[in-house]
PDB file of N, CA and C in Angstrom:
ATOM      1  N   UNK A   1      -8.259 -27.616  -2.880  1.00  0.00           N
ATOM      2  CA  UNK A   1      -8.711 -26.920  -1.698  1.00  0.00           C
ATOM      3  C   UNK A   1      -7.644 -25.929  -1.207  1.00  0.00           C
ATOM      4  N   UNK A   2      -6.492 -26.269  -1.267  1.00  0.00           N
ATOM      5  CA  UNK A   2      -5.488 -25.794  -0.641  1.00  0.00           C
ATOM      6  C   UNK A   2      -5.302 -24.306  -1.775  1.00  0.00           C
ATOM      7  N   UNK A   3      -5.316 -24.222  -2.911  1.00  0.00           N
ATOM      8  CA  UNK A   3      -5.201 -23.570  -3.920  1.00  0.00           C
ATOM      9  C   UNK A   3      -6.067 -22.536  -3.812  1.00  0.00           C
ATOM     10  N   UNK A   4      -7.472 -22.968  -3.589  1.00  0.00           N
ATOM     11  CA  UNK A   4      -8.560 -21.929  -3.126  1.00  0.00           C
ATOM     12  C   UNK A   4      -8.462 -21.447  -1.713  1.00  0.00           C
ATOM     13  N   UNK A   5      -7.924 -21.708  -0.360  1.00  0.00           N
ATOM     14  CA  UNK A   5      -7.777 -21.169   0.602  1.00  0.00           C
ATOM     15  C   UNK A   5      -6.451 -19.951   0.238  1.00  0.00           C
ATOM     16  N   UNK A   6      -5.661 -20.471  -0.823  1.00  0.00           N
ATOM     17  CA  UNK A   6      -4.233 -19.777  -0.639  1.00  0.00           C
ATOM     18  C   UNK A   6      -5.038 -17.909  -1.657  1.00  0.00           C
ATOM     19  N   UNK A   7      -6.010 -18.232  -2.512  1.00  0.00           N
ATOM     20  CA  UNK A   7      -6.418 -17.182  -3.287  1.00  0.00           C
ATOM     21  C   UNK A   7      -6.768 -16.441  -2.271  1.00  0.00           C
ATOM     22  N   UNK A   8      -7.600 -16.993  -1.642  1.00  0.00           N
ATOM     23  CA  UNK A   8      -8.725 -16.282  -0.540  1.00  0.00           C
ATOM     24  C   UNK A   8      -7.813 -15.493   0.002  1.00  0.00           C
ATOM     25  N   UNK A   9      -6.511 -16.102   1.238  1.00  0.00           N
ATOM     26  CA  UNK A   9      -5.796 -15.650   1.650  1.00  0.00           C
ATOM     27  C   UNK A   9      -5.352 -14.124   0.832  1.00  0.00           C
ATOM     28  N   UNK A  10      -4.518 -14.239  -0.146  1.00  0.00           N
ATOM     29  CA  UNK A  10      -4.433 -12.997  -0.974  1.00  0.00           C
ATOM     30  C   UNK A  10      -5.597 -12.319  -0.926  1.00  0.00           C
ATOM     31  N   UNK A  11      -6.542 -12.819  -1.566  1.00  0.00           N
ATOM     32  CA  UNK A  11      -7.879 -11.206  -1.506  1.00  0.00           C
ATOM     33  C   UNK A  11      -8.215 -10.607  -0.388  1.00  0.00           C
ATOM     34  N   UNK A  12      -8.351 -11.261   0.625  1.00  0.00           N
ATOM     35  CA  UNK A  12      -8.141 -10.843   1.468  1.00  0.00           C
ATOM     36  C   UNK A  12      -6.618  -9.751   2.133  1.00  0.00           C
ATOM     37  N   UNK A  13      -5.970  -9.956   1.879  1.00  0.00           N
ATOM     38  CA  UNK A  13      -4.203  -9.181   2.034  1.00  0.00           C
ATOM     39  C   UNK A  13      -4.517  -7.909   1.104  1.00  0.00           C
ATOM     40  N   UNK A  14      -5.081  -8.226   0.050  1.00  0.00           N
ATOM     41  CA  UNK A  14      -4.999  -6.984  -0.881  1.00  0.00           C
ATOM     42  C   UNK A  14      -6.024  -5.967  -0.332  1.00  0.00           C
ATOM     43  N   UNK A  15      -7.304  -6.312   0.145  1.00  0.00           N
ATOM     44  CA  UNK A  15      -8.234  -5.780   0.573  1.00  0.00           C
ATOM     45  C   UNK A  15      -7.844  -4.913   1.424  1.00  0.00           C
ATOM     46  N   UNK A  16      -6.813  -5.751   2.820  1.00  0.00           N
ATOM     47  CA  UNK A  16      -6.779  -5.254   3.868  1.00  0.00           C
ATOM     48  C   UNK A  16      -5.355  -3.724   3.800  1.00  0.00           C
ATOM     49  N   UNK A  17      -4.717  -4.242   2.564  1.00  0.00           N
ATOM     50  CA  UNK A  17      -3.293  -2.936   2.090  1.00  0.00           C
ATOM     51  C   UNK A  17      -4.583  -1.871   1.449  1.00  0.00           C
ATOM     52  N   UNK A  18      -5.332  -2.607   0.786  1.00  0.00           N
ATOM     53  CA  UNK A  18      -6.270  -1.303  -0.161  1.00  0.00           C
ATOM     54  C   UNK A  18      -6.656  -0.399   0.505  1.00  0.00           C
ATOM     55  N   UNK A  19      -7.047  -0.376   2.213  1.00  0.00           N
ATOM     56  CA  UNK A  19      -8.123   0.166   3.239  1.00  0.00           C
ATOM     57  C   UNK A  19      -7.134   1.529   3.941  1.00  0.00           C
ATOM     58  N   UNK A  20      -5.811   1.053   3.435  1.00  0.00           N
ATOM     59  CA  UNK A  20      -4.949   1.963   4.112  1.00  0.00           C
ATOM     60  C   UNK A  20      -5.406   3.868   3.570  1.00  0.00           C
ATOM     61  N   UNK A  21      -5.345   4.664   5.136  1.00  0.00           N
ATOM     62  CA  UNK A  21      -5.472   6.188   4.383  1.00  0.00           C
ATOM     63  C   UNK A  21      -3.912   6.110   3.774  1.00  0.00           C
ATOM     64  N   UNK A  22      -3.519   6.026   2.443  1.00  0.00           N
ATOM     65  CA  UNK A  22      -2.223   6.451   2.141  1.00  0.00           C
ATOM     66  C   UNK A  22      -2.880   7.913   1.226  1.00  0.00           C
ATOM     67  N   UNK A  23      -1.717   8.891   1.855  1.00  0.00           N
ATOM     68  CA  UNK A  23      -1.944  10.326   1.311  1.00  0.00           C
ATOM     69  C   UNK A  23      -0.815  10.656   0.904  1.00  0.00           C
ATOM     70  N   UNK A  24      -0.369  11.656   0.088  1.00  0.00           N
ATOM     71  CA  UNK A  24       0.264  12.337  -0.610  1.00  0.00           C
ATOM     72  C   UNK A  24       0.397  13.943  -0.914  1.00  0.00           C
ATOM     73  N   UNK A  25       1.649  14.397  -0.058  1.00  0.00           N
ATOM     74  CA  UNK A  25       1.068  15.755   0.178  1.00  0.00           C
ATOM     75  C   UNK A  25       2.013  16.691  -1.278  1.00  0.00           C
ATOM     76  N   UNK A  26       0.980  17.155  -1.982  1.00  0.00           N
ATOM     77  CA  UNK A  26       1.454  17.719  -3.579  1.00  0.00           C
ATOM     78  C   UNK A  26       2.075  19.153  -3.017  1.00  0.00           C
ATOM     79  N   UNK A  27       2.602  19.591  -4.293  1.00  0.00           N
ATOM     80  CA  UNK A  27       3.253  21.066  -4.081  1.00  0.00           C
ATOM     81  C   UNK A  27       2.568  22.272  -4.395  1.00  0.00           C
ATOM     82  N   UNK A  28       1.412  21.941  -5.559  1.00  0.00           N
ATOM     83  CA  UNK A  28       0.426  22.867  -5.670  1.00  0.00           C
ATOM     84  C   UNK A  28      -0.929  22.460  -5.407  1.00  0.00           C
ATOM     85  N   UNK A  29      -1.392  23.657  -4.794  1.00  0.00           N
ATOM     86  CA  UNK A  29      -2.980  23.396  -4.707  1.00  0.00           C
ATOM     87  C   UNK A  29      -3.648  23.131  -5.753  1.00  0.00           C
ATOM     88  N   UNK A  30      -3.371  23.163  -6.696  1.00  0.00           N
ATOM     89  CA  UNK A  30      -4.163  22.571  -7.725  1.00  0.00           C
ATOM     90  C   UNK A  30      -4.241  21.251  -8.327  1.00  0.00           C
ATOM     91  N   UNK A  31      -3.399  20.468  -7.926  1.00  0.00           N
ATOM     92  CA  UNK A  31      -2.985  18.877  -7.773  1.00  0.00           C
ATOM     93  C   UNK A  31      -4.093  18.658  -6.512  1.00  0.00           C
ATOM     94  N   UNK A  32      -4.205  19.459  -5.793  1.00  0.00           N
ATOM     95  CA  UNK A  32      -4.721  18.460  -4.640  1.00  0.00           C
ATOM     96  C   UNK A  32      -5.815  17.860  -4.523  1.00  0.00           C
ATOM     97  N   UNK A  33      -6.503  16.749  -4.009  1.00  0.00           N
ATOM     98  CA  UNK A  33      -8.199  16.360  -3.288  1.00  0.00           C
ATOM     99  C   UNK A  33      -8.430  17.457  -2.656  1.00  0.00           C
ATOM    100  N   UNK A  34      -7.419  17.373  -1.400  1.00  0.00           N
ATOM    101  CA  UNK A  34      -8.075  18.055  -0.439  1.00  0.00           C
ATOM    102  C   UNK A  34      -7.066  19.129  -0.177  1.00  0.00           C
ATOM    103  N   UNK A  35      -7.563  20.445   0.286  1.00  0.00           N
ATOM    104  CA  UNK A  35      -6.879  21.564   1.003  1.00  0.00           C
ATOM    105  C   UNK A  35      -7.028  21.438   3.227  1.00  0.00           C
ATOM    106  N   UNK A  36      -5.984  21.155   2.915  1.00  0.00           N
ATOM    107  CA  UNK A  36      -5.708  20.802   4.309  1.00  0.00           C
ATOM    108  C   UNK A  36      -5.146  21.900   5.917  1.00  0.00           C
ATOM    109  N   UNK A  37      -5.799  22.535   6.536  1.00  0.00           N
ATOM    110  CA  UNK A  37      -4.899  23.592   7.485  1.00  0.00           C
ATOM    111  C   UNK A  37      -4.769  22.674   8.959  1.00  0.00           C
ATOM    112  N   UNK A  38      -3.518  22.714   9.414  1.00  0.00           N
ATOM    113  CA  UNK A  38      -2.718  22.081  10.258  1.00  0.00           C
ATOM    114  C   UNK A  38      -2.721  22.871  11.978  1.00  0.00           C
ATOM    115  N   UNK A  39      -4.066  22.950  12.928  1.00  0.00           N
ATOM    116  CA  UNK A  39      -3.850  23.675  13.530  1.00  0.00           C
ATOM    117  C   UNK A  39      -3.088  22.806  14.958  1.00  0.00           C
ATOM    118  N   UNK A  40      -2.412  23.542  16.125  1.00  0.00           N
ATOM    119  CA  UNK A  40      -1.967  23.426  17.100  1.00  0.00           C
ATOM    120  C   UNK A  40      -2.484  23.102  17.838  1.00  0.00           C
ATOM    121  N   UNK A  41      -4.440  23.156  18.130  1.00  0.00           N
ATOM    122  CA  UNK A  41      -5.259  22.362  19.042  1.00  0.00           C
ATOM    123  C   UNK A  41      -5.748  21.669  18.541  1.00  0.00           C
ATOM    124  N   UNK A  42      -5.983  20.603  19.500  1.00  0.00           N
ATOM    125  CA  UNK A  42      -6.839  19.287  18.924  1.00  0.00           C
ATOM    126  C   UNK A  42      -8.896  19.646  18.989  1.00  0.00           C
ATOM    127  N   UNK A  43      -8.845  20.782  19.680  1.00  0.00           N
ATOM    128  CA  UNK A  43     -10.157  21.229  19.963  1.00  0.00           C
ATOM    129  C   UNK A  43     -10.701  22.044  18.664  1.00  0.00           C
ATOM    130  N   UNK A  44      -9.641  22.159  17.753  1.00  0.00           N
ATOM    131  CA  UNK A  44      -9.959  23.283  16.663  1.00  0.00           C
ATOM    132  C   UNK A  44      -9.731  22.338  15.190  1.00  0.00           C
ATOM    133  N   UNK A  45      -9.504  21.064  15.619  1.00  0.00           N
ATOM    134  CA  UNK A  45      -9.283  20.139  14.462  1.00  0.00           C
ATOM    135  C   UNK A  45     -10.926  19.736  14.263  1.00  0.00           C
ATOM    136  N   UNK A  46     -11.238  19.491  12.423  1.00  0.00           N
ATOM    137  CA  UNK A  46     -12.015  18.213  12.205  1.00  0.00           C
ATOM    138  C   UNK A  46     -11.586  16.960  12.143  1.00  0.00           C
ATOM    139  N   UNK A  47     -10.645  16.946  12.131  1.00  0.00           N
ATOM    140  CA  UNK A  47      -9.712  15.325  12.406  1.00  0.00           C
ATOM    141  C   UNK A  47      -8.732  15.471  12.868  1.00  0.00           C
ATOM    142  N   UNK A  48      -8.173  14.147  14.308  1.00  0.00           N
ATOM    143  CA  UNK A  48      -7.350  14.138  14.667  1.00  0.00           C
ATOM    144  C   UNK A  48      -6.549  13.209  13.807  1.00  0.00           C
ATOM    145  N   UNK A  49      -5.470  13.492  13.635  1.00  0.00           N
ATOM    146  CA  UNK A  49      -4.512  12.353  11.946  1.00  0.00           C
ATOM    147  C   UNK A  49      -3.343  11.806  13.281  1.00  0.00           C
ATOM    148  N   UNK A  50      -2.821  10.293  12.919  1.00  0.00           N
ATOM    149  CA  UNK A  50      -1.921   9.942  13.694  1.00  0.00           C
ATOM    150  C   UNK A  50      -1.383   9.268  12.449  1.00  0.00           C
ATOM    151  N   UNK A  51      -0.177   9.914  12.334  1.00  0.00           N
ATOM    152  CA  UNK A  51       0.918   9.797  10.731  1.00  0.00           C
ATOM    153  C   UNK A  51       1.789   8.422  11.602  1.00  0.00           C
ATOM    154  N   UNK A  52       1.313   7.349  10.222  1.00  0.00           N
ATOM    155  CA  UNK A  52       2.093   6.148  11.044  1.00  0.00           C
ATOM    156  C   UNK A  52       3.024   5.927   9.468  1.00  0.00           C
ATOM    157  N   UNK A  53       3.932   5.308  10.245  1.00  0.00           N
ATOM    158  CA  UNK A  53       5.281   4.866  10.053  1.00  0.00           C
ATOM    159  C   UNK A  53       5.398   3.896   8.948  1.00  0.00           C
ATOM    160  N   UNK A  54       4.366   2.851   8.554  1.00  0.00           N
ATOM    161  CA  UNK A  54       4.172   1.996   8.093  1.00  0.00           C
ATOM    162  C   UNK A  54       2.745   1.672   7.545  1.00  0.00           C
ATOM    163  N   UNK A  55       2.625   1.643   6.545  1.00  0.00           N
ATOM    164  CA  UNK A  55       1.557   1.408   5.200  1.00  0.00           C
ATOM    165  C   UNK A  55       0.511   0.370   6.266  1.00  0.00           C
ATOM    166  N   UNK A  56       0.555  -0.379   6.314  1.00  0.00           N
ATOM    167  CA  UNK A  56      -0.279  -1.449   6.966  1.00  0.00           C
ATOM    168  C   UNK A  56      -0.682  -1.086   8.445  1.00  0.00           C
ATOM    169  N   UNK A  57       0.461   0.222   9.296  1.00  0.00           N
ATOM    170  CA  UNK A  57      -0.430   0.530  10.364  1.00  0.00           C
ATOM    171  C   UNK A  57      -1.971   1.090   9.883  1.00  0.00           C
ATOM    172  N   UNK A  58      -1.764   1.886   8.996  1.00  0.00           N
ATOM    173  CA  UNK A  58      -2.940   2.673   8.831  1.00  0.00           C
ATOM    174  C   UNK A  58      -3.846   1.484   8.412  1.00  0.00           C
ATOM    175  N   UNK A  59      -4.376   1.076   8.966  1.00  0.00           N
ATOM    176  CA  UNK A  59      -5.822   0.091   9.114  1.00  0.00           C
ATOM    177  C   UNK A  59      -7.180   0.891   8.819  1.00  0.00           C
ATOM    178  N   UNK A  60      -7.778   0.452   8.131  1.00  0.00           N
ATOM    179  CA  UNK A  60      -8.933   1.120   8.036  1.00  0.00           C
ATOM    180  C   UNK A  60      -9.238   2.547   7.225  1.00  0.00           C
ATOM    181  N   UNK A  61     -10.457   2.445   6.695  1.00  0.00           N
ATOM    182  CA  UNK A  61     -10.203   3.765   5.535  1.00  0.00           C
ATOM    183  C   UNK A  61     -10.686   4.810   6.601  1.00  0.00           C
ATOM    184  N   UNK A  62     -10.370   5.888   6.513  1.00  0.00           N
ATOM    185  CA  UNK A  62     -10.627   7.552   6.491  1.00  0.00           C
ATOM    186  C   UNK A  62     -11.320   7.443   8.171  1.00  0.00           C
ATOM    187  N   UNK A  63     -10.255   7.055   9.027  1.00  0.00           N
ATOM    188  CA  UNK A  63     -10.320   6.965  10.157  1.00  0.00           C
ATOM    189  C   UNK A  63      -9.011   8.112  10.673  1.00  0.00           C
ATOM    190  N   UNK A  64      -8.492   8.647  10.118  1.00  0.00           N
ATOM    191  CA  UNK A  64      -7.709   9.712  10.744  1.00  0.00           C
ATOM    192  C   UNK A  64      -6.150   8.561  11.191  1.00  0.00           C
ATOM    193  N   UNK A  65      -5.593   7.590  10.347  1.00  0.00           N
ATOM    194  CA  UNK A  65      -4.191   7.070  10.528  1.00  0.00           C
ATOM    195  C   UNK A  65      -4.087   7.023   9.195  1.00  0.00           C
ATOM    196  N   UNK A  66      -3.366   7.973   8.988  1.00  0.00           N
ATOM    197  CA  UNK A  66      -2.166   8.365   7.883  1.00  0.00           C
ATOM    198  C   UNK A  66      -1.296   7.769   7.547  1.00  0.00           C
ATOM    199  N   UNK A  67      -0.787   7.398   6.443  1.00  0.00           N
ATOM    200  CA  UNK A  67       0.817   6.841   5.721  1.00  0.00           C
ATOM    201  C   UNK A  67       0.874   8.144   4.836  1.00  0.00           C
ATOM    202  N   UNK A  68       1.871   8.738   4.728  1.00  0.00           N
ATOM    203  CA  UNK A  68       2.663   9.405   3.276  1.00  0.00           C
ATOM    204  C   UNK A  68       3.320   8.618   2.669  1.00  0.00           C
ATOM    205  N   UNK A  69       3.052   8.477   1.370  1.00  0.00           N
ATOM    206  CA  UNK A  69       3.691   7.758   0.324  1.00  0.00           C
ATOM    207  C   UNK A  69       4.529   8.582  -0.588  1.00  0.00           C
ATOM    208  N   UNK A  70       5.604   7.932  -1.200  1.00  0.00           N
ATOM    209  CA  UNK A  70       6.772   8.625  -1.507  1.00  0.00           C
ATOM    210  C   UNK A  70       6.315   8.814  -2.769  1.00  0.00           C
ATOM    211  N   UNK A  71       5.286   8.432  -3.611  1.00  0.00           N
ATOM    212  CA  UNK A  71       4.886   8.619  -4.568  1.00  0.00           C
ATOM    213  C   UNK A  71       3.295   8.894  -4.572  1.00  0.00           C
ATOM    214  N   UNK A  72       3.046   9.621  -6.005  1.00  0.00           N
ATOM    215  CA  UNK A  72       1.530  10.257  -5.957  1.00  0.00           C
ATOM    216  C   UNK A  72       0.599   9.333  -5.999  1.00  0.00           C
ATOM    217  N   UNK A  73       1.347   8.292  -7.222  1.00  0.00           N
ATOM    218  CA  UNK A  73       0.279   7.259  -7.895  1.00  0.00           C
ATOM    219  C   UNK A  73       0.031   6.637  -6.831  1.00  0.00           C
ATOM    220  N   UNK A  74       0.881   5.952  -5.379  1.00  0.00           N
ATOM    221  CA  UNK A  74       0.708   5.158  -4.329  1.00  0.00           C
ATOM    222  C   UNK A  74      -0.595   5.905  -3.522  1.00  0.00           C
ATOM    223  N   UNK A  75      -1.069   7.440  -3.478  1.00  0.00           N
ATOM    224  CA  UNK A  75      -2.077   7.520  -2.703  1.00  0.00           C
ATOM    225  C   UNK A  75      -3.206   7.723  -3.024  1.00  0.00           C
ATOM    226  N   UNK A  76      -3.932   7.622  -2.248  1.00  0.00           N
ATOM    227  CA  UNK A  76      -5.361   7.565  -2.141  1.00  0.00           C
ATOM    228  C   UNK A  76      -5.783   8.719  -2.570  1.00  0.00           C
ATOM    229  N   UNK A  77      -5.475   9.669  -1.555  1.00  0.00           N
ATOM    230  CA  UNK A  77      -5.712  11.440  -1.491  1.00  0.00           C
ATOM    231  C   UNK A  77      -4.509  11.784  -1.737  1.00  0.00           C
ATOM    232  N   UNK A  78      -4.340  13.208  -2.410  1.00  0.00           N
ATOM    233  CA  UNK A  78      -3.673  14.432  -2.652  1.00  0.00           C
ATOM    234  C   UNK A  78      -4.179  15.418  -1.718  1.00  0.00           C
ATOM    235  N   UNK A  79      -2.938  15.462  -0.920  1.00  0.00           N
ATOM    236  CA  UNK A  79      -3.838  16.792   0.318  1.00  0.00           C
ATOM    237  C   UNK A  79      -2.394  18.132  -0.279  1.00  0.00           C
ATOM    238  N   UNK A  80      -2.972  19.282   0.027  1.00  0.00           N
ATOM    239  CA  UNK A  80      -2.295  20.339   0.099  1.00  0.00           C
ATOM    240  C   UNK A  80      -1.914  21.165   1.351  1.00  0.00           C
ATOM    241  N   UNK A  81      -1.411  21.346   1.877  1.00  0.00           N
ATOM    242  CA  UNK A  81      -1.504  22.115   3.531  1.00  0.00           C
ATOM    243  C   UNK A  81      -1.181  23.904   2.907  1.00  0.00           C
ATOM    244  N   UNK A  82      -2.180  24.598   3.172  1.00  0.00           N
ATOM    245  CA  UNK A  82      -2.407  25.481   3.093  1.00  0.00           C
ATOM    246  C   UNK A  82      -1.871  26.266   4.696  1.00  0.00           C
ATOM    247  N   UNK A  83      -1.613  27.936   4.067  1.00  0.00           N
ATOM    248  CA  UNK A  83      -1.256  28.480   5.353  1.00  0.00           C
ATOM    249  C   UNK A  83      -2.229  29.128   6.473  1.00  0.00           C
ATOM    250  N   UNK A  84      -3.382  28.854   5.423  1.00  0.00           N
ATOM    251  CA  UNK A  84      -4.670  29.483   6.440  1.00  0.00           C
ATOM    252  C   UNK A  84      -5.730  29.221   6.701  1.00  0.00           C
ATOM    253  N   UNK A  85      -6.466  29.121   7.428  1.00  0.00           N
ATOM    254  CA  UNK A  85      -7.400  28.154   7.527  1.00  0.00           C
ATOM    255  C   UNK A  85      -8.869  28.428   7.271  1.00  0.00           C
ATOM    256  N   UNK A  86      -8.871  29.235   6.639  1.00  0.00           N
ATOM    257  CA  UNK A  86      -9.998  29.902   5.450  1.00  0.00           C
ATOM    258  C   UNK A  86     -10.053  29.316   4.357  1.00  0.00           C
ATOM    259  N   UNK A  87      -8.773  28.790   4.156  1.00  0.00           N
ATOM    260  CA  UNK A  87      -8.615  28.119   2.641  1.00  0.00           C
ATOM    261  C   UNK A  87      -8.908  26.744   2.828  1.00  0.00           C
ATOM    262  N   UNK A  88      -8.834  26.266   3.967  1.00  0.00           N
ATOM    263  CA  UNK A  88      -8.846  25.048   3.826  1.00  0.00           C
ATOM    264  C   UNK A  88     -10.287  23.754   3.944  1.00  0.00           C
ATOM    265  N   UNK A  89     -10.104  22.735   3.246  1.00  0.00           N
ATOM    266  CA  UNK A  89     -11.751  21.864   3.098  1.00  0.00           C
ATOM    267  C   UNK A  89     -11.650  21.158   4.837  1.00  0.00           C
ATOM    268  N   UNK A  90     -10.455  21.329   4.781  1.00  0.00           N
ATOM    269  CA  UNK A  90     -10.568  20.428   6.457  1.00  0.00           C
ATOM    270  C   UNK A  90      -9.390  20.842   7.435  1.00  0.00           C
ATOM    271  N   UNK A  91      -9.514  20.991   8.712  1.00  0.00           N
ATOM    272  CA  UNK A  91      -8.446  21.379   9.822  1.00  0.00           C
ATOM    273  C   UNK A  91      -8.531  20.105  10.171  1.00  0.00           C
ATOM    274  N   UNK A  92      -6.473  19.787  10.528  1.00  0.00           N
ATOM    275  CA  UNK A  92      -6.280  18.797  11.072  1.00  0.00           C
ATOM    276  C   UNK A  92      -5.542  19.171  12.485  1.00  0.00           C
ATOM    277  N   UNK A  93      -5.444  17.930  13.427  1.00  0.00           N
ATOM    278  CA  UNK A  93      -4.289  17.936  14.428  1.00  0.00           C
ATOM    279  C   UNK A  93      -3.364  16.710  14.350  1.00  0.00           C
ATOM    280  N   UNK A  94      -2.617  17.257  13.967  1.00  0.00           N
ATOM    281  CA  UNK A  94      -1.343  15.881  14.411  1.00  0.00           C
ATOM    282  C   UNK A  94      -0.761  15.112  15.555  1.00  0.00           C
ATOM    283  N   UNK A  95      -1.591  14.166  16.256  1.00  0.00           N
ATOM    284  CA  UNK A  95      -1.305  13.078  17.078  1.00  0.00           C
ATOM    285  C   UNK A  95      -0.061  12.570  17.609  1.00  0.00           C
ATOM    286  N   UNK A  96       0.584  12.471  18.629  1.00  0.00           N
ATOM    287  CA  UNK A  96       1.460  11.652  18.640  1.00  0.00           C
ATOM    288  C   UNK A  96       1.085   9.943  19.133  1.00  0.00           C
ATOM    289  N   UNK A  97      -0.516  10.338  19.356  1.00  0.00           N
ATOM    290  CA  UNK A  97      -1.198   9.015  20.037  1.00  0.00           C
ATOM    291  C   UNK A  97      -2.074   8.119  19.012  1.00  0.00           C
ATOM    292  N   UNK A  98      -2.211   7.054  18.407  1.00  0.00           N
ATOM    293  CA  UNK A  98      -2.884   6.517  17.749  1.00  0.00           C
ATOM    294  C   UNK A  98      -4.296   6.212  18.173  1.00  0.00           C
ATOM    295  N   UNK A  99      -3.932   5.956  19.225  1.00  0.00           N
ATOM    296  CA  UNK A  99      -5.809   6.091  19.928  1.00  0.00           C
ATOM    297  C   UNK A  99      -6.368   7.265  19.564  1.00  0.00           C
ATOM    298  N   UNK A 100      -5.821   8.404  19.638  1.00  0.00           N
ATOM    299  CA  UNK A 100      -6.459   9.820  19.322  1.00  0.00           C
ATOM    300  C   UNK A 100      -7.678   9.877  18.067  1.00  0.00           C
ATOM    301  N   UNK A 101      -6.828   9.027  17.273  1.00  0.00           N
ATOM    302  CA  UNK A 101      -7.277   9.715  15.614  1.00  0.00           C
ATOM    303  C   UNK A 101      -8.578   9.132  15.382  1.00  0.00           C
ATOM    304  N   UNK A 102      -9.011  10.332  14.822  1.00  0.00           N
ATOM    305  CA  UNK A 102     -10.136  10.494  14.580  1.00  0.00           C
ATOM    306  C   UNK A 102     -10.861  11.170  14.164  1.00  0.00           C
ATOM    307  N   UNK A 103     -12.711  11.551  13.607  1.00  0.00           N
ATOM    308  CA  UNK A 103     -13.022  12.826  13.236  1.00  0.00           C
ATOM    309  C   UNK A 103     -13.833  13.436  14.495  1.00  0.00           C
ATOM    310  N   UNK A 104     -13.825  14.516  14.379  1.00  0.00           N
ATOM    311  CA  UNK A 104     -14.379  15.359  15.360  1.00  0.00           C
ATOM    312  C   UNK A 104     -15.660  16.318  14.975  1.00  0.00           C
ATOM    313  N   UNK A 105     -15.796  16.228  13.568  1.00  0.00           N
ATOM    314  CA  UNK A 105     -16.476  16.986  13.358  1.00  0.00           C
ATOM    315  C   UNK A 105     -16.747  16.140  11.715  1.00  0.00           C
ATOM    316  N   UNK A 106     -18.222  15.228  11.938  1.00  0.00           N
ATOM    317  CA  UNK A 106     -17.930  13.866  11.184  1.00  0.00           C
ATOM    318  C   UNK A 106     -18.759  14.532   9.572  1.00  0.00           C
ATOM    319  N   UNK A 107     -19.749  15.599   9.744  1.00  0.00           N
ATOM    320  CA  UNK A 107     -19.716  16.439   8.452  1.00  0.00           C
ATOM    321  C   UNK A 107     -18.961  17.188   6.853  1.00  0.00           C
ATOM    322  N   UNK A 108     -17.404  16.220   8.047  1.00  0.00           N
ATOM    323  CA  UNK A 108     -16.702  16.678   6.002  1.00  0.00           C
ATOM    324  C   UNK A 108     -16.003  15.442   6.197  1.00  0.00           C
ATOM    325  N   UNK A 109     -16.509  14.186   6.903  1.00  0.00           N
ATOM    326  CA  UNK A 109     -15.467  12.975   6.501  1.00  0.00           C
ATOM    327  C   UNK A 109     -15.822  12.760   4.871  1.00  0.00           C
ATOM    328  N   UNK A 110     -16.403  13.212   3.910  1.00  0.00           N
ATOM    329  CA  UNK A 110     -16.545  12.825   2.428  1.00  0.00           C
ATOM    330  C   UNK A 110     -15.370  13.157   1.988  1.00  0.00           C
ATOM    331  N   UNK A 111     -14.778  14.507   2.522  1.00  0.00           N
ATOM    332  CA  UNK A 111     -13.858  14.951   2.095  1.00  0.00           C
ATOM    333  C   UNK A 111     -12.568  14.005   1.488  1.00  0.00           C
ATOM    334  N   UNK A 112     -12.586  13.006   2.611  1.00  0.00           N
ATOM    335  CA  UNK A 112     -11.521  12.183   2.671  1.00  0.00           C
ATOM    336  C   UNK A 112     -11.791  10.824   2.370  1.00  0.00           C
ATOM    337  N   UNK A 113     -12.970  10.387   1.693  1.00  0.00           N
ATOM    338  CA  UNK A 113     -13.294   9.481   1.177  1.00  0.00           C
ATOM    339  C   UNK A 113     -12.790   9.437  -0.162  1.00  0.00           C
TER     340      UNK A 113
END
């Protein structure tokens, strides 16, 4: 019994690290998922992103809480930040609030699936 609660335990742990948005921001646009433009209002974002500190904050998939991972293979998405926002599949705003994050404009959350 104890053996089967301790598995569970793990699938569960793995599940809950798997759910993390971990992203990875590449050097060329052509590596990337997604093309990403970074604007200054939160009124002009499709997602508000709150870049956390730690792999396991980011709870939950493609809810707008971010990890960067120091490696490619570790993420989920390959985003590119582009300089203009013509180019880009999605405008973000960068949070300093975790409550914030979120989509705003819920028509390209595939993007980030």
């Amino acid at each position: 019994m104890k053996k089967l609660l301790f598995i569970l335990i793990l699938a569960v742990a793995g599940t809950v690290a798997a759910s993390a948005q971990t992203v990875y921001s590449v050097s060329y646009k052509s590596e990337a998922d997604v093309k990403v433009y970074v604007t200054n209002y939160k009124s002009d974002a499709d997602l508000v992103v709150y870049k956390c500190k730690y792999k396991s904050d980011a709870q939950g998939t493609n809810k707008g809480l971010w990890f960067f991972t120091d490696y490619k293979s570790d993420a989920k998405k390959k985003v590119y930040f582009v300089d203009y926002k013509s180019e880009a599949d999605i405008v973000v705003y960068f949070s300093d609030y975790k409550s914030d994050a979120g989509w705003r404009n819920r028509s390209k959350m595939h993007k980030m699936q």
